[in-house]
Protein backbone atom coordinates (compact mmCIF):
# COMPACT_ATOMS: atom_id res chain seq x y z
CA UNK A 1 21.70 41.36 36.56
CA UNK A 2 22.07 44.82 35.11
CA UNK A 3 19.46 47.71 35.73
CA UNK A 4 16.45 47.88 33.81
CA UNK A 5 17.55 51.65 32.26
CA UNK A 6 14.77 53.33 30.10
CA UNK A 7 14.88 57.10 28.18
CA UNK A 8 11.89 59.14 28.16
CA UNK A 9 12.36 61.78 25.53
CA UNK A 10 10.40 65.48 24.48
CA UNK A 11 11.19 68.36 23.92
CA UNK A 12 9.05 69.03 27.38
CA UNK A 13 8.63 73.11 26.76
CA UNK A 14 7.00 73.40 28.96
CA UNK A 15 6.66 70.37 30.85
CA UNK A 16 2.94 69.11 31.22
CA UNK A 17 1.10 67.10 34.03
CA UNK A 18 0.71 64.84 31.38
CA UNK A 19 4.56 64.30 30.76
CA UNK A 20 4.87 63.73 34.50
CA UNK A 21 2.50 61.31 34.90
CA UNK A 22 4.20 59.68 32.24
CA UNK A 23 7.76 60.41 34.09
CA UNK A 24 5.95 58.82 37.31
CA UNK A 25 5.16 55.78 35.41
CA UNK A 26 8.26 55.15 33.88
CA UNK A 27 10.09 55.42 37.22
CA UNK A 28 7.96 52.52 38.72
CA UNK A 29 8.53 50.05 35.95
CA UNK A 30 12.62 50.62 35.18
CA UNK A 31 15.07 51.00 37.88
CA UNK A 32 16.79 54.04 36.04
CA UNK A 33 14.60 56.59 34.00
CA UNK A 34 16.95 58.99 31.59
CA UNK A 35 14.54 62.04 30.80
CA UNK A 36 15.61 63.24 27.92
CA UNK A 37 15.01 67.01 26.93
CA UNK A 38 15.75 67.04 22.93
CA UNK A 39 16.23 70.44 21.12
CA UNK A 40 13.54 70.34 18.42
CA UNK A 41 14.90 72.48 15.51
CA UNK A 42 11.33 72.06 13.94
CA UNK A 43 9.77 73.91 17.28
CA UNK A 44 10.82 77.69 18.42
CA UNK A 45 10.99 76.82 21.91
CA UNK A 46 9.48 79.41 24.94
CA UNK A 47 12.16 77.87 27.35
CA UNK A 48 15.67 77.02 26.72
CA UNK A 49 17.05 73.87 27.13
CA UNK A 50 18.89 74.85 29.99
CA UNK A 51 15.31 76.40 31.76
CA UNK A 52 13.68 72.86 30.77
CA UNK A 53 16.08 70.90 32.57
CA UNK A 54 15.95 73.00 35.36
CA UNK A 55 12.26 72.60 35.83
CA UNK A 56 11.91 69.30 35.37
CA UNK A 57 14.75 68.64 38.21
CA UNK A 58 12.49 70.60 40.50
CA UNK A 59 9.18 68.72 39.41
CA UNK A 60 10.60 65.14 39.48
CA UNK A 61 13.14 66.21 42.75
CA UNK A 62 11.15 63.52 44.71
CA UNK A 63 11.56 60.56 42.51
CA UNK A 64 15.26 59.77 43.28
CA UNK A 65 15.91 57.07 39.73
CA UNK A 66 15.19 60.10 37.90
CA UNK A 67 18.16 61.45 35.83
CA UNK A 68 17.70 64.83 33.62
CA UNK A 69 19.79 65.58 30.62
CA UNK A 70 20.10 67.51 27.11
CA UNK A 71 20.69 65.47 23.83
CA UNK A 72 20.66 67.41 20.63
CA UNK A 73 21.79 64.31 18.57
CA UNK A 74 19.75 60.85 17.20
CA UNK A 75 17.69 59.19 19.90
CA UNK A 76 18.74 56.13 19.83
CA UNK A 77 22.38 56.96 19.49
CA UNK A 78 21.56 59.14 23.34
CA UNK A 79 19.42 55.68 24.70
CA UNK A 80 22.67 53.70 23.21
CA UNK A 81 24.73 55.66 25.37
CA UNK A 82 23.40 55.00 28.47
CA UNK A 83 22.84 51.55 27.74
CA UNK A 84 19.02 51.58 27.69
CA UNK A 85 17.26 49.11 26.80
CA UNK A 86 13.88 51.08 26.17
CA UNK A 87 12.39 54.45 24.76
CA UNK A 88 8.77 54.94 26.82
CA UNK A 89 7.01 57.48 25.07
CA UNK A 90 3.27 58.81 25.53
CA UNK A 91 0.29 58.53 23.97
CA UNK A 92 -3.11 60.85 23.81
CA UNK A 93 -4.48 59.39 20.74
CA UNK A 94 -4.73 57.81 17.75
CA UNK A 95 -3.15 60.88 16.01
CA UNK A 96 -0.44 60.42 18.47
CA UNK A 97 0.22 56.53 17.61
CA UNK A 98 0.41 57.06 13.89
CA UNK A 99 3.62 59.80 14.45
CA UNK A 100 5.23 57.33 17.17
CA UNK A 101 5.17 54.16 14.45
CA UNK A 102 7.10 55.79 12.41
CA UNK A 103 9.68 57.09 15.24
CA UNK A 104 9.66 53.95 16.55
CA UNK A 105 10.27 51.86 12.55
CA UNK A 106 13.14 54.01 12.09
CA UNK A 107 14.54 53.50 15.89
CA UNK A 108 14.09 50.05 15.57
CA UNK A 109 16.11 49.85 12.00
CA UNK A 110 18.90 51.71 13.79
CA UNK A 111 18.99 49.65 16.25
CA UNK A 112 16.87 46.29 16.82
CA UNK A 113 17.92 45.59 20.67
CA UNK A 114 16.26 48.96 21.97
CA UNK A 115 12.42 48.43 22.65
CA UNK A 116 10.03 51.04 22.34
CA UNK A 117 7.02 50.95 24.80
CA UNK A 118 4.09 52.71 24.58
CA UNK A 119 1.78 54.21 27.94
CA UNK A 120 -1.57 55.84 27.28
CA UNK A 121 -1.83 58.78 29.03
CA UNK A 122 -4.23 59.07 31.78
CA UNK A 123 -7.85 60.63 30.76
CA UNK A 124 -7.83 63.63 31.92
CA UNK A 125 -4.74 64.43 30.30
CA UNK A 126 -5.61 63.26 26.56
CA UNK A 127 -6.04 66.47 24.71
CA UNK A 128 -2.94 68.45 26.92
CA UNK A 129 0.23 69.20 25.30
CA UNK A 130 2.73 71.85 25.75
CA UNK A 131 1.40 73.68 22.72
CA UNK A 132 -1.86 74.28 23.74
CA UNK A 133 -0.32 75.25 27.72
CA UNK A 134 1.80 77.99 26.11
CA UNK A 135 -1.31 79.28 24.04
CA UNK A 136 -3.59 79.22 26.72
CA UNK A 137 -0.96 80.79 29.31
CA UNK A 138 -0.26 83.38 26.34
CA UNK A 139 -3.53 84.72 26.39
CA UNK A 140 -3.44 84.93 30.10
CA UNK A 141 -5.79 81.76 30.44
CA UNK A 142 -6.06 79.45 33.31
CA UNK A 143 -3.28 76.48 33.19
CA UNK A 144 -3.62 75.30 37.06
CA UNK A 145 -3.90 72.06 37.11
CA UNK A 146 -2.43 71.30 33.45
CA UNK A 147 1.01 72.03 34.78
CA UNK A 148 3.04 71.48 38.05
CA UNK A 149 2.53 75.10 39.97
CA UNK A 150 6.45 76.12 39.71
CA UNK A 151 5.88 75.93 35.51
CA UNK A 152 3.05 77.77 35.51
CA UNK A 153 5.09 80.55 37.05
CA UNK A 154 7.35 79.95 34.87
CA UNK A 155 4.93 80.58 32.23
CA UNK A 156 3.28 83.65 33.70
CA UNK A 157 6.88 84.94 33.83
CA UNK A 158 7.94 84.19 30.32
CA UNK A 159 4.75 86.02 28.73
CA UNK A 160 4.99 89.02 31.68
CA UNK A 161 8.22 90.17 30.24
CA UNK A 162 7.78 89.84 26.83
């Protein structure tokens, strides 16, 4: 029997709590979890790809069926690749689930044999998103406990020098 291979994609800049307990999740269910990092060219990211990656290899270093990578191109052309047969993606709210139906119609027309499933994010994460980190973290607000400890560094770093 071959592995149960998943992708979890974002553009994870930074990455939240939220996106790791989502990370955490997907590891437990699928014996290989892809994560994704996808270069946006709707956002202006903080962190480059190449900073993302990094700290998401140092947040998920303890969950060994973790595998990090870039993909610039379709979705489900990257999933394809690495013969996945799921997308898990994250949801806050209703707001969220609207977006992700269409996402997941077009993945699905593209290709009917990749499954998307869904996890609801845990409570206390429901209104977090990267946006709202870098904001607060901007403005020299509090983001312990919204991000792992090594991103909020990060963070305090990126808006220190600029």
């Amino acid at each position: 029997m071959s592995d149960k291979i998943a992708v979890v994609p974002g553009s994870f800049d930074p990455i939240t709590n939220g996106h790791l307990d989502i990370i955490k999740r997907a590891a437990d269910v699928f014996d290989l979890v892809y994560v994704a990092v996808l270069n946006n060219s709707s956002k202006n990211p903080l962190f480059t790809i190449e900073e993302r990656v990094e700290l998401i290899g140092k947040v998920t270093k303890d969950i060994p069926n973790i595998r990090i990578e870039c993909s610039s191109g379709l979705l489900i052309d990257y999933a394809r690749s690495k013969n996945a047969k799921a997308i898990v993606r994250g949801l806050r709210a209703i707001s969220d689930f609207e977006y992700e139906m269409q996402i997941t119609s077009m993945n699905r027309f593209l290709d009917e044999s990749i499954e998307t499933f869904f996890i609801m994010t845990k409570n206390q994460y429901s209104f977090l998103s990267s946006s709202i980190v870098k904001e607060v973290a901007q403005y020299g607000g509090v983001v312990t406990g919204l991000v792992p400890t090594i991103v909020e560094e990060a963070l305090s770093e990126k808006f220190i020098n600029k």
